[in-house]
Protein backbone atom coordinates (compact mmCIF):
# COMPACT_ATOMS: atom_id res chain seq x y z
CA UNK A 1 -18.77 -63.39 22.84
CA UNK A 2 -16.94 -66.37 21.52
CA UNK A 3 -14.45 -64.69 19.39
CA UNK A 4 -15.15 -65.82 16.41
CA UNK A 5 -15.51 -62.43 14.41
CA UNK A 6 -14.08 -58.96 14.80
CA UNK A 7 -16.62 -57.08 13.73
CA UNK A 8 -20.67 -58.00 13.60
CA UNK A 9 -23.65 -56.01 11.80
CA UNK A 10 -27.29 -56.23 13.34
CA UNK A 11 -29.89 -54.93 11.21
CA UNK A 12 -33.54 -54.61 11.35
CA UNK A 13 -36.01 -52.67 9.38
CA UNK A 14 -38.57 -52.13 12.22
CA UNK A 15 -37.46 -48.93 14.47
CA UNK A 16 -39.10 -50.63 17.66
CA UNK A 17 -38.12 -53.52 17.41
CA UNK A 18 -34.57 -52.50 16.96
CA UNK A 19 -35.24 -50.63 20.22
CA UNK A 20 -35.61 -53.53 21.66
CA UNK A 21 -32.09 -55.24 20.12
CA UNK A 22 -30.19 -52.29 21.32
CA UNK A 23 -31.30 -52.74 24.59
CA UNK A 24 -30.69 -56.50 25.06
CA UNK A 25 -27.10 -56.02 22.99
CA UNK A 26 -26.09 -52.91 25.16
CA UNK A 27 -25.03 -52.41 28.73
CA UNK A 28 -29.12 -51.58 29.32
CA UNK A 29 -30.02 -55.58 28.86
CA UNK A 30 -30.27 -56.79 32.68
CA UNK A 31 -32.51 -53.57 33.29
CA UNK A 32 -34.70 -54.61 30.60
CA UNK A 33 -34.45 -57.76 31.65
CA UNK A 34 -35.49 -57.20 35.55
CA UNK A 35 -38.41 -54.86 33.63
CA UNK A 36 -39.59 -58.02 31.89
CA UNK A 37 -39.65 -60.07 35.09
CA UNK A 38 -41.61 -57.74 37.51
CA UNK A 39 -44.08 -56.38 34.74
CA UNK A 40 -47.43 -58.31 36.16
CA UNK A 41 -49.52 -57.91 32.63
CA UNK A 42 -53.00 -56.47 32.76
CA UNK A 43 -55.32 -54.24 30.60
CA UNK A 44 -54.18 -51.22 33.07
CA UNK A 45 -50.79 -51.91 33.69
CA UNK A 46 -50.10 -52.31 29.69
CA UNK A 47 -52.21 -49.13 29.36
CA UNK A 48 -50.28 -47.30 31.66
CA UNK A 49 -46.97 -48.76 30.11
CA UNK A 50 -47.87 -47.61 26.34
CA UNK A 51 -48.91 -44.03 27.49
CA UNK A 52 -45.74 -43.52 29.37
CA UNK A 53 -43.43 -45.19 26.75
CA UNK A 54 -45.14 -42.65 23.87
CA UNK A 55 -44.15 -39.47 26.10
CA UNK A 56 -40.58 -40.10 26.28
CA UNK A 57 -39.95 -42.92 28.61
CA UNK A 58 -36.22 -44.22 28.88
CA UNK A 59 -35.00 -46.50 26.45
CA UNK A 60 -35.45 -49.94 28.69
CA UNK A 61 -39.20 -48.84 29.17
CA UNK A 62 -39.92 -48.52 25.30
CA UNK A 63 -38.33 -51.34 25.13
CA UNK A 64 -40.41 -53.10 27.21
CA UNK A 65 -43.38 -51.45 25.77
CA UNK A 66 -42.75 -53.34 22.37
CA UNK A 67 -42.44 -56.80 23.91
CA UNK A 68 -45.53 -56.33 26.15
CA UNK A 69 -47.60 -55.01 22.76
CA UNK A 70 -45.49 -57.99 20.92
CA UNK A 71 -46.69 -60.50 23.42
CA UNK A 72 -50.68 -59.36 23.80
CA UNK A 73 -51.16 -58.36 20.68
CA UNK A 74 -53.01 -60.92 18.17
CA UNK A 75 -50.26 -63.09 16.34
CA UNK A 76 -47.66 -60.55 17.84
CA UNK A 77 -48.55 -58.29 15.66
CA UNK A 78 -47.03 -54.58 16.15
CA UNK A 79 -48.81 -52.43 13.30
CA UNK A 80 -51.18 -50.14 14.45
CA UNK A 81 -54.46 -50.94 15.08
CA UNK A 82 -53.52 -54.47 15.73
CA UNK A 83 -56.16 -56.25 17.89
CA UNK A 84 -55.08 -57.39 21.63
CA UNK A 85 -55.90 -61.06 22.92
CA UNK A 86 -59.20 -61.69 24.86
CA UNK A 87 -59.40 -64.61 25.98
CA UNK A 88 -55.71 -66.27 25.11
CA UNK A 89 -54.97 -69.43 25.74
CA UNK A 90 -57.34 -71.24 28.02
CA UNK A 91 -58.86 -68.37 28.77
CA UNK A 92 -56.54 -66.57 30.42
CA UNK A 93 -56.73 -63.29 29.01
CA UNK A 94 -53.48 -61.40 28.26
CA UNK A 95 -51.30 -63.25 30.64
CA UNK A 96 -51.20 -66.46 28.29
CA UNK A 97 -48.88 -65.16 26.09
CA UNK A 98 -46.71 -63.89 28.86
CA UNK A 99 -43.93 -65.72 30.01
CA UNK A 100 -41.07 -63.71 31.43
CA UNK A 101 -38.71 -66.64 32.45
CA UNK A 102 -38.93 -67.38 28.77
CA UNK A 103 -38.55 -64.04 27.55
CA UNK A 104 -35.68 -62.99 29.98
CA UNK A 105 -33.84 -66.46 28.97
């Protein structure tokens, strides 16, 4: 962006996660990041979102799958069988940890 190299590597060990680099480092990153802002979080809505992301959904969706799991998951953690948040932070249940003007930024 600033010229300062010719040539850049990005690596990272975690498959989703790196779904989620190639999508904000490609031409796909302002999809992802309207995705991010008009995602209202709930039990049902991230539900629906993990189902559909597991049975071939379009790379921005998987994408946002892994930063919805990243963001209601206990400690952010992606493994499975991770536990999701309760009761967050002053008890507001999933939506504490999610802050799209943040995440978009």
């Amino acid at each position: 962006m600033e010229n300062f190299s010719e040539k850049a590597f990005f690596a990272e060990l975690d498959g989703e996660v790196a779904r989620v680099w190639i999508n904000v480092l490609s031409a796909n990153g302002c999809e992802l990041a309207e995705r991010v802002e008009g995602f209202k979080v709930s039990k049902a809505a991230a539900n629906r979102l993990f189902a559909h992301a597991a049975n071939g959904a379009e790379l921005s969706e998987k994408a946002l799958a892994v930063l919805v799991r990243n963001r209601i998951q206990r400690g952010g953690v992606l493994a499975p069988g991770a536990g999701r948040l309760k009761d967050g932070g002053k008890e507001k249940g999933l939506v504490s940890r999610w802050y799209p003007e943040t995440i978009c930024a």
